[in-house]
PDB file of N, CA and C in Angstrom:
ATOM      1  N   UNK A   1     -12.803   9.768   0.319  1.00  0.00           N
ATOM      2  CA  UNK A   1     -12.620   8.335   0.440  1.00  0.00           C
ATOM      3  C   UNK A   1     -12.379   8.007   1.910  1.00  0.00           C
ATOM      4  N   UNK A   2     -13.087   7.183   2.244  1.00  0.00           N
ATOM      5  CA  UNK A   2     -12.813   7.056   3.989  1.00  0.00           C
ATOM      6  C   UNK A   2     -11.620   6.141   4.243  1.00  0.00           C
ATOM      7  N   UNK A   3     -11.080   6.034   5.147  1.00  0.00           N
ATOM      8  CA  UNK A   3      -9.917   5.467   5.378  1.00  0.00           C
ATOM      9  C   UNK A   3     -10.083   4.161   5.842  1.00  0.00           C
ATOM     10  N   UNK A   4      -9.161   3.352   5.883  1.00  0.00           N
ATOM     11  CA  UNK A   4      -8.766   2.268   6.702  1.00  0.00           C
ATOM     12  C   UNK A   4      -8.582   2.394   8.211  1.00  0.00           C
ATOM     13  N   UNK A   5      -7.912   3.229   8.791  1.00  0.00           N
ATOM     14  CA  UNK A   5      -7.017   3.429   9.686  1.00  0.00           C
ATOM     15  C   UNK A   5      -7.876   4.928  10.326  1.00  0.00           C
ATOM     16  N   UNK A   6      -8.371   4.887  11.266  1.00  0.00           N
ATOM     17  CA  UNK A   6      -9.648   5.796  12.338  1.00  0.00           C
ATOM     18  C   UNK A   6      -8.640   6.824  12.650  1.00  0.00           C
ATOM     19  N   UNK A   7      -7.030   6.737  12.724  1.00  0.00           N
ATOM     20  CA  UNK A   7      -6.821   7.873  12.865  1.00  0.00           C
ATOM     21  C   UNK A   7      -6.804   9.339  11.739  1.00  0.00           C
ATOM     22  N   UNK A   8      -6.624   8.839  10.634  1.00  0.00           N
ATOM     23  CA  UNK A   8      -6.685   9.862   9.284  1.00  0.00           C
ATOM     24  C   UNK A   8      -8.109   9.941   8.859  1.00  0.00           C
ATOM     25  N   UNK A   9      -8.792   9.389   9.212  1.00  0.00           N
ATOM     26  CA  UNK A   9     -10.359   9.998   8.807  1.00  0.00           C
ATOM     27  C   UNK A   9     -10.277  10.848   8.085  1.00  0.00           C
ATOM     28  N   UNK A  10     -10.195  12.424   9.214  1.00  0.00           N
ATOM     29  CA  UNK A  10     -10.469  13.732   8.564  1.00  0.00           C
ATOM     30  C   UNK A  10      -9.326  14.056   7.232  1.00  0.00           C
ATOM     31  N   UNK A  11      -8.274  13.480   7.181  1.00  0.00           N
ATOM     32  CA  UNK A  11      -7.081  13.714   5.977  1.00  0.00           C
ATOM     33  C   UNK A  11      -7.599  13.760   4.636  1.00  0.00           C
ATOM     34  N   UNK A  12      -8.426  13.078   4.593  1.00  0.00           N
ATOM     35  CA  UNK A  12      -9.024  13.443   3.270  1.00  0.00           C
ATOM     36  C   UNK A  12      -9.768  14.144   2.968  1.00  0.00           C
ATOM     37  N   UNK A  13     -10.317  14.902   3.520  1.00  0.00           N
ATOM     38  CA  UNK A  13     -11.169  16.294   3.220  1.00  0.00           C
ATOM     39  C   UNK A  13     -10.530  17.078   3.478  1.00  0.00           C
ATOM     40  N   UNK A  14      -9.094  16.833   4.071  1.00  0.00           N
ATOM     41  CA  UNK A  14      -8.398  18.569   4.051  1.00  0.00           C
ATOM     42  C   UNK A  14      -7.826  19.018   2.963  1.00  0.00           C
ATOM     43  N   UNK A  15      -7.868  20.722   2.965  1.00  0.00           N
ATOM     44  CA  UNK A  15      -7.162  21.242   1.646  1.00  0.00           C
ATOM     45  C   UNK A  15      -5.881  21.078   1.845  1.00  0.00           C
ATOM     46  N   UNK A  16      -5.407  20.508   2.890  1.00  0.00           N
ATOM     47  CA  UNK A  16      -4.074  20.653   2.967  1.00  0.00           C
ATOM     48  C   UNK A  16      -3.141  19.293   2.157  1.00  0.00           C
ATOM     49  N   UNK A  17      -2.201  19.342   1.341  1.00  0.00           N
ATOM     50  CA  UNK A  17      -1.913  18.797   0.933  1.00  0.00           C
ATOM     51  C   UNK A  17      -1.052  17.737   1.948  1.00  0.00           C
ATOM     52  N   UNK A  18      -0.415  18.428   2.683  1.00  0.00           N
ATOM     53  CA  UNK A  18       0.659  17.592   3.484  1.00  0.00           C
ATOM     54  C   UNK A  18      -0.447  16.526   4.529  1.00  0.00           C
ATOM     55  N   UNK A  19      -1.599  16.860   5.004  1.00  0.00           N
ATOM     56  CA  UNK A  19      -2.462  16.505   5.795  1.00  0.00           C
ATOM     57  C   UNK A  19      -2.779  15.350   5.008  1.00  0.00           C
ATOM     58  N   UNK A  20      -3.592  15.757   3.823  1.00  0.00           N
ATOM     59  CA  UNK A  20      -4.004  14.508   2.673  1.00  0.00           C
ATOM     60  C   UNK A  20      -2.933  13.347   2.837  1.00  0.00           C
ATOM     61  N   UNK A  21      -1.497  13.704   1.979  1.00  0.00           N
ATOM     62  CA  UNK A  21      -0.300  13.052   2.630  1.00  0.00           C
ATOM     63  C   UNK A  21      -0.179  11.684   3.154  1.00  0.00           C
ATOM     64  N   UNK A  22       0.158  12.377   4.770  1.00  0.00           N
ATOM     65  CA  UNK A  22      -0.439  11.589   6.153  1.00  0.00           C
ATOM     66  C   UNK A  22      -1.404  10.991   5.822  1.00  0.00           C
ATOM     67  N   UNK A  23      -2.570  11.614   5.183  1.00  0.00           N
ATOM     68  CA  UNK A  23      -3.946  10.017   5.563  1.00  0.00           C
ATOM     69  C   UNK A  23      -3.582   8.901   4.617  1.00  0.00           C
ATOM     70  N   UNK A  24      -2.656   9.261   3.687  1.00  0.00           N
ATOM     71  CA  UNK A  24      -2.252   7.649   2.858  1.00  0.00           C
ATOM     72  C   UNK A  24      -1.458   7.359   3.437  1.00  0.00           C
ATOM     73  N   UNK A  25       0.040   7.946   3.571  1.00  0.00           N
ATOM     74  CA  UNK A  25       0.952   7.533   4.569  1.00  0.00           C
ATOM     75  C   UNK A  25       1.184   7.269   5.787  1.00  0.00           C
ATOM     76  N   UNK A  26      -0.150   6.443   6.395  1.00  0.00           N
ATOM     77  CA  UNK A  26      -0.126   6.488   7.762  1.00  0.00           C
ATOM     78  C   UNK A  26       0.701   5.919   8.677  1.00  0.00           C
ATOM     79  N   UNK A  27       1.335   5.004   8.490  1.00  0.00           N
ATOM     80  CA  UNK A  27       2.164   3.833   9.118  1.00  0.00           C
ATOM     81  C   UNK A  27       3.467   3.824   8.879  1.00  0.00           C
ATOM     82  N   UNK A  28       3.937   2.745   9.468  1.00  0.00           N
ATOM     83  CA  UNK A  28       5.167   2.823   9.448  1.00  0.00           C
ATOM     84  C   UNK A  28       5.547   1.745   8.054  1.00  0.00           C
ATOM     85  N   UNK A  29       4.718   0.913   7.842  1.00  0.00           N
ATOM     86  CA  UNK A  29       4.641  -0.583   7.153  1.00  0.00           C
ATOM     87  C   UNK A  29       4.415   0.082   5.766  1.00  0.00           C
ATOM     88  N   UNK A  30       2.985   0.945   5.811  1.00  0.00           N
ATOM     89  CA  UNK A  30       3.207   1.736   4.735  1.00  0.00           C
ATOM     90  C   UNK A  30       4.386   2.617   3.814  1.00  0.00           C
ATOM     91  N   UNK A  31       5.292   2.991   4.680  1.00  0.00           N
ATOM     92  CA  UNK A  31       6.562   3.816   3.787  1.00  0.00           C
ATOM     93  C   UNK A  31       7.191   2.543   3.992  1.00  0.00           C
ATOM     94  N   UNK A  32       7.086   1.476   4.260  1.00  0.00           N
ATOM     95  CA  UNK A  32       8.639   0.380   4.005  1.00  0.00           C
ATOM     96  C   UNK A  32       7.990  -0.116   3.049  1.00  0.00           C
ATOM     97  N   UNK A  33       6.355  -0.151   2.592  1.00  0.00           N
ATOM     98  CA  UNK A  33       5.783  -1.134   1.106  1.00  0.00           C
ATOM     99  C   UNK A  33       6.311  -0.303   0.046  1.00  0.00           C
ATOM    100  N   UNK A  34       5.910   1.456   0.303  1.00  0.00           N
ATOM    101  CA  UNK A  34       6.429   2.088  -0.636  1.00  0.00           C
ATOM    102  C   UNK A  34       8.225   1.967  -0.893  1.00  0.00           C
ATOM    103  N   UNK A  35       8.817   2.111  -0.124  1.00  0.00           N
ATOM    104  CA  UNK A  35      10.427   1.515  -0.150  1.00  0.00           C
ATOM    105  C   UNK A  35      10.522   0.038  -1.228  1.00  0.00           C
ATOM    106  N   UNK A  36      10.096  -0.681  -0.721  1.00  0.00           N
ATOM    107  CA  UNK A  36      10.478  -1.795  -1.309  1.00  0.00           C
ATOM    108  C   UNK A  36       9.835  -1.932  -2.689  1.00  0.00           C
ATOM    109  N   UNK A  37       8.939  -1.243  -3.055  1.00  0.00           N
ATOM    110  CA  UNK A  37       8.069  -1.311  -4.393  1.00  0.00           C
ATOM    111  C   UNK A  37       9.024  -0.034  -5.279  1.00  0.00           C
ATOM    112  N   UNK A  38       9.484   0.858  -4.758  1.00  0.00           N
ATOM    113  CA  UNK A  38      10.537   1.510  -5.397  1.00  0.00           C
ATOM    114  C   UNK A  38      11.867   0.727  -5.786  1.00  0.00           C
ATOM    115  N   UNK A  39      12.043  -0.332  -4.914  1.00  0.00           N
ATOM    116  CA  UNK A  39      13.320  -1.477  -4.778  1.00  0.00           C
ATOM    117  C   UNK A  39      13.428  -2.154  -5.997  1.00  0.00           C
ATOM    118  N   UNK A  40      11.722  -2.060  -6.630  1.00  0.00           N
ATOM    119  CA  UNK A  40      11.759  -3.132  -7.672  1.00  0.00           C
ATOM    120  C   UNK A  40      11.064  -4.552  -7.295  1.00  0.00           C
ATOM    121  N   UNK A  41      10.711  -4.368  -5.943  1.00  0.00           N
ATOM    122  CA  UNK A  41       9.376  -5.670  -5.330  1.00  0.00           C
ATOM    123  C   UNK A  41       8.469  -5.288  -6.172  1.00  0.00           C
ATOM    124  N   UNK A  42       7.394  -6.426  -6.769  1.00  0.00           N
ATOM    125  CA  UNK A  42       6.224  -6.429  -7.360  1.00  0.00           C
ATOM    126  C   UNK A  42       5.207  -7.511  -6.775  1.00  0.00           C
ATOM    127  N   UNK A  43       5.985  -8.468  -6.320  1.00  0.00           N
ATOM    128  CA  UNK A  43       4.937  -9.574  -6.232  1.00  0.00           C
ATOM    129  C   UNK A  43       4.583  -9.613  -4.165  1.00  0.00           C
ATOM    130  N   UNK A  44       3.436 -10.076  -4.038  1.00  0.00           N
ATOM    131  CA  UNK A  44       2.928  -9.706  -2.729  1.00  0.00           C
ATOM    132  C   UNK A  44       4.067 -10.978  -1.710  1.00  0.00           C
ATOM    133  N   UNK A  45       4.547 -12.075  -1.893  1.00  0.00           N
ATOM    134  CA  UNK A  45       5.234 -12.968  -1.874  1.00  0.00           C
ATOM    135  C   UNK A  45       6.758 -12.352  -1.740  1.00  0.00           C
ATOM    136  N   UNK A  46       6.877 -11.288  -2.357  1.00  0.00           N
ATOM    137  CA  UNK A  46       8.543 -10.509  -2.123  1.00  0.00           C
ATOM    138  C   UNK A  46       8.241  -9.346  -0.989  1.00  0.00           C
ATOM    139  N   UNK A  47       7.305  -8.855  -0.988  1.00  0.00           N
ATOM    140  CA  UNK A  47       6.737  -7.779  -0.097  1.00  0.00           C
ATOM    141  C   UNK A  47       7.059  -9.036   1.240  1.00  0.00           C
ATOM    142  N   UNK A  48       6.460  -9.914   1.296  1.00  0.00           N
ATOM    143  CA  UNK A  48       6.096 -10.665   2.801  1.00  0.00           C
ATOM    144  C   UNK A  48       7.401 -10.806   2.905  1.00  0.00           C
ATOM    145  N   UNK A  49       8.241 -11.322   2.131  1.00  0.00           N
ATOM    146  CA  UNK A  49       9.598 -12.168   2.754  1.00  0.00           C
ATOM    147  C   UNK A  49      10.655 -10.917   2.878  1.00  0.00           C
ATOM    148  N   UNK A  50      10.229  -9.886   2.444  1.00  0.00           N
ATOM    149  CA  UNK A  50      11.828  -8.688   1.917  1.00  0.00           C
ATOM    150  C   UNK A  50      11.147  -7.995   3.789  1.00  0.00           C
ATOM    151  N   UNK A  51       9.911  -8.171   4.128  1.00  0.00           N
ATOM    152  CA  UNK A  51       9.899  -7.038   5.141  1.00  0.00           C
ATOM    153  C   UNK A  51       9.338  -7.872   6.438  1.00  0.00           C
ATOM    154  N   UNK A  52       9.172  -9.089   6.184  1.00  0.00           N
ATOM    155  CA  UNK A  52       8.791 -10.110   7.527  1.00  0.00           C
ATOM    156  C   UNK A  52       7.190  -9.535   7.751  1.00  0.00           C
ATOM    157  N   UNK A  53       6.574  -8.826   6.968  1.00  0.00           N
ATOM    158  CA  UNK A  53       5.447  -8.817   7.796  1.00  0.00           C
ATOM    159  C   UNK A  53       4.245  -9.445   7.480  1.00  0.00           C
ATOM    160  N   UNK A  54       3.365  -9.567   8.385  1.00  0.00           N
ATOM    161  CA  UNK A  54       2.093 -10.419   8.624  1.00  0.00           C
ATOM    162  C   UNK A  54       1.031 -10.461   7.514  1.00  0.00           C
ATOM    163  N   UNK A  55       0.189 -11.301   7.262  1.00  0.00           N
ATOM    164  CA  UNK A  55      -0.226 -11.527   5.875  1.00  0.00           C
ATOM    165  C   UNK A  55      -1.064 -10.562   5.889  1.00  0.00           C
ATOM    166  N   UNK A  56      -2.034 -10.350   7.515  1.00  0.00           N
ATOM    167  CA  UNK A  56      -3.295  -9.056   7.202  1.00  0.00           C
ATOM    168  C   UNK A  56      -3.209  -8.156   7.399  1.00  0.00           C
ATOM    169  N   UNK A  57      -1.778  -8.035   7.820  1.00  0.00           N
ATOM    170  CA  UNK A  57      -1.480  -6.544   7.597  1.00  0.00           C
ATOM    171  C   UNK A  57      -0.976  -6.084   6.408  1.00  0.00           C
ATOM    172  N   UNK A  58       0.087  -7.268   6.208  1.00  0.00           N
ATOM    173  CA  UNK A  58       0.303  -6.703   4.434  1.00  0.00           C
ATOM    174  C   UNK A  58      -0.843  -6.419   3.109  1.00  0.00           C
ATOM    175  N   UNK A  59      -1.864  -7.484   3.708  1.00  0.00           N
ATOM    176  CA  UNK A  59      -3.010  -7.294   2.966  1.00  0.00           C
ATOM    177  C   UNK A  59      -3.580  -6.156   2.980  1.00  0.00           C
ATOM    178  N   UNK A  60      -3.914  -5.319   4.031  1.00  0.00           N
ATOM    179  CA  UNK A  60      -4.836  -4.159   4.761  1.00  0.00           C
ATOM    180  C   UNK A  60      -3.876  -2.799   3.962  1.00  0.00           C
ATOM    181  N   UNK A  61      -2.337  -3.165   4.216  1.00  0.00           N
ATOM    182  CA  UNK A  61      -1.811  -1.686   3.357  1.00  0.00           C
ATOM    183  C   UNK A  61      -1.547  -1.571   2.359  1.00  0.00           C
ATOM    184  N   UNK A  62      -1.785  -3.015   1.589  1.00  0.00           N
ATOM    185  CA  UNK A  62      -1.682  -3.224  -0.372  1.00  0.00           C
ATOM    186  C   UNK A  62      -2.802  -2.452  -0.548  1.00  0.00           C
ATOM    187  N   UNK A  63      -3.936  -2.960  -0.210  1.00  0.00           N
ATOM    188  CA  UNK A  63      -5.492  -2.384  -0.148  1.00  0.00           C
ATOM    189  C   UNK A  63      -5.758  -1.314   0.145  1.00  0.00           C
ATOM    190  N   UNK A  64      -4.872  -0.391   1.091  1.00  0.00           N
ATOM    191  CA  UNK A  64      -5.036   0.899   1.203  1.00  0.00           C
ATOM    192  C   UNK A  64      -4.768   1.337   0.261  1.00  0.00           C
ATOM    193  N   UNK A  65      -3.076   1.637  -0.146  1.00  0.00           N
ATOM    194  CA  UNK A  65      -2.293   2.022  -0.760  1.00  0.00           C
ATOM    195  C   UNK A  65      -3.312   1.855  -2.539  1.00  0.00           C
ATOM    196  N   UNK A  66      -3.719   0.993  -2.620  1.00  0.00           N
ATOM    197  CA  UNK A  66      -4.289   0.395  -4.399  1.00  0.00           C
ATOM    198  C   UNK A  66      -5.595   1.424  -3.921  1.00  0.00           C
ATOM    199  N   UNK A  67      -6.548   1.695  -2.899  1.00  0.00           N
ATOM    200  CA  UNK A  67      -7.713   2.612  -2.776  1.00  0.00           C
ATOM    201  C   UNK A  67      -7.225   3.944  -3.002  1.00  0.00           C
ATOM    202  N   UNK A  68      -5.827   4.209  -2.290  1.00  0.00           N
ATOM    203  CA  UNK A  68      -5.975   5.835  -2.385  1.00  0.00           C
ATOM    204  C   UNK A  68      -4.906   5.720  -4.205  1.00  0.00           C
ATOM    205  N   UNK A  69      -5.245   4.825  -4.953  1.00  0.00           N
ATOM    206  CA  UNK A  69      -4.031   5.264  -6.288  1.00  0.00           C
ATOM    207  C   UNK A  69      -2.517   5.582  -6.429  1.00  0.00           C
ATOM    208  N   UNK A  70      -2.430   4.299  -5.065  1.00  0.00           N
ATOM    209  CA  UNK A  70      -0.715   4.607  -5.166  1.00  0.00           C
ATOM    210  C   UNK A  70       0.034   3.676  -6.044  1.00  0.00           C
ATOM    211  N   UNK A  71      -0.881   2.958  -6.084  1.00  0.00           N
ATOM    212  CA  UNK A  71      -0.507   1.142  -6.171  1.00  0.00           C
ATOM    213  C   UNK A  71      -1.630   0.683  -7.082  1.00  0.00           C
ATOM    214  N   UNK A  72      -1.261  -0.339  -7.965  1.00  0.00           N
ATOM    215  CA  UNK A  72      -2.484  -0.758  -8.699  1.00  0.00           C
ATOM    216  C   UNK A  72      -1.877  -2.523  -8.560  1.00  0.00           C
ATOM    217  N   UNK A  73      -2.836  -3.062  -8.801  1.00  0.00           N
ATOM    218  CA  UNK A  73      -2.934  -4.626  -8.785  1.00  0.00           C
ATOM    219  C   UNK A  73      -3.162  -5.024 -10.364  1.00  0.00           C
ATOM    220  N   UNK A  74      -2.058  -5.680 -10.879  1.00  0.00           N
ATOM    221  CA  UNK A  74      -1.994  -6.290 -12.050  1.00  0.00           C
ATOM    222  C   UNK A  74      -2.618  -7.606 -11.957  1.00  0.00           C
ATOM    223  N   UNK A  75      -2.603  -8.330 -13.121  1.00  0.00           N
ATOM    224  CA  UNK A  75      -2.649  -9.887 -13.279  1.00  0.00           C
ATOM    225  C   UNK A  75      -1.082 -10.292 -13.118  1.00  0.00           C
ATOM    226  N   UNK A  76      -1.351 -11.262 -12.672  1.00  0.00           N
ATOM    227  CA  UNK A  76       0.827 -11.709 -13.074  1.00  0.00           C
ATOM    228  C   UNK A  76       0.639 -13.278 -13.662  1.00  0.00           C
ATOM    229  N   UNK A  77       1.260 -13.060 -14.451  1.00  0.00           N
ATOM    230  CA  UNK A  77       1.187 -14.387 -15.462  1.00  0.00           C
ATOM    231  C   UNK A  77       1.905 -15.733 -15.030  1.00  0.00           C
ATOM    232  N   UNK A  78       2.933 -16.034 -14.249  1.00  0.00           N
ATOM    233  CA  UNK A  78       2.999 -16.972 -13.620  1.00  0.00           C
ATOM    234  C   UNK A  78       3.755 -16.749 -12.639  1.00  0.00           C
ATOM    235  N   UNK A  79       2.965 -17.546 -11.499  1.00  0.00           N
ATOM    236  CA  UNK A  79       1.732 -17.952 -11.304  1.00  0.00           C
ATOM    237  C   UNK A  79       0.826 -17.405 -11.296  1.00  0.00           C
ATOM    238  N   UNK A  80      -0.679 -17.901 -12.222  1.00  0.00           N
ATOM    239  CA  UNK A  80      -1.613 -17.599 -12.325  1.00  0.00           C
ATOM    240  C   UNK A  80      -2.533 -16.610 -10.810  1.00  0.00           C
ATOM    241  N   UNK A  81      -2.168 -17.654  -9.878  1.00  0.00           N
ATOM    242  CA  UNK A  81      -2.822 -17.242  -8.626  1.00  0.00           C
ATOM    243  C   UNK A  81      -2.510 -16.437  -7.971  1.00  0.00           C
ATOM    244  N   UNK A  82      -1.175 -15.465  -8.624  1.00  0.00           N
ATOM    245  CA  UNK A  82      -0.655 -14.011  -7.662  1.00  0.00           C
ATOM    246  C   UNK A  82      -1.105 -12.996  -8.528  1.00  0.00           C
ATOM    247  N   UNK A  83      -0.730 -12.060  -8.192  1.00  0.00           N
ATOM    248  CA  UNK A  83      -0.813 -11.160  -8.493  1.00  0.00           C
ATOM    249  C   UNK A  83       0.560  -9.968  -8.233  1.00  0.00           C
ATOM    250  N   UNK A  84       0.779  -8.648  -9.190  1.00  0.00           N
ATOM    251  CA  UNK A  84       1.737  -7.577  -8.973  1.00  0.00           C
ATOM    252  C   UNK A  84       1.291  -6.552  -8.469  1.00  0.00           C
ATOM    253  N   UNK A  85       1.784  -5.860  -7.748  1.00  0.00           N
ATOM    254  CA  UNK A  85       1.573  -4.769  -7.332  1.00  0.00           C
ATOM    255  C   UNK A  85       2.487  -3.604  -7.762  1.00  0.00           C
ATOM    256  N   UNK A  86       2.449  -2.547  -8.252  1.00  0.00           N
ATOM    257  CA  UNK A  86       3.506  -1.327  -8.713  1.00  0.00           C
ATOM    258  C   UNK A  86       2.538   0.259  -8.550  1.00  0.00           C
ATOM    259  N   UNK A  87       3.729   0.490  -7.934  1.00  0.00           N
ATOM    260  CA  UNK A  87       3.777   2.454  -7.679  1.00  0.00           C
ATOM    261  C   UNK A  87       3.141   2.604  -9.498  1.00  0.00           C
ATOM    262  N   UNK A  88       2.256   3.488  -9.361  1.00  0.00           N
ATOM    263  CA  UNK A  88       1.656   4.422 -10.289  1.00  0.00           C
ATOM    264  C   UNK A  88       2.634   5.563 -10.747  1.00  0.00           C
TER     265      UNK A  88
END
């Protein structure tokens, strides 16, 4: 699966597990989404306000994180127009 982020490229073709790892965990934003989704955050709206960060970046590491199967994207029933996010 190719990455988001040009520095982990090769992480996913390694046998190495800890290497693999790193190519999902690349960032720093990334282990505070995983933090806060362990916290019990679900909605992308608690992610923005619990960690101050920027909409395309929060967007870019939901989207990672949901590509490599960390994270899956629910429906969320109200409001219609969000959506949940939760650790697998």
């Amino acid at each position: 699966m190719p990455s988001r982020f040009k520095a982990v490229d090769g992480a996913f073709s390694s046998t190495c597990a800890i290497n693999r790892s790193l190519g999902v965990l690349s960032d720093t934003w990334t282990f505070l989404l995983l933090r806060e989704a362990l916290l019990g955050r679900r909605t992308y709206a608690e992610f923005e306000q619990n960690l101050g960060i920027g909409t395309a970046v929060l967007a870019d590491r939901i989207a990672h994180l949901v590509d490599c199967g960390v994270m899956e994207k629910l429906p969320y029933r109200i409001p219609v127009r969000e959506s949940v996010t939760r650790i697998r």
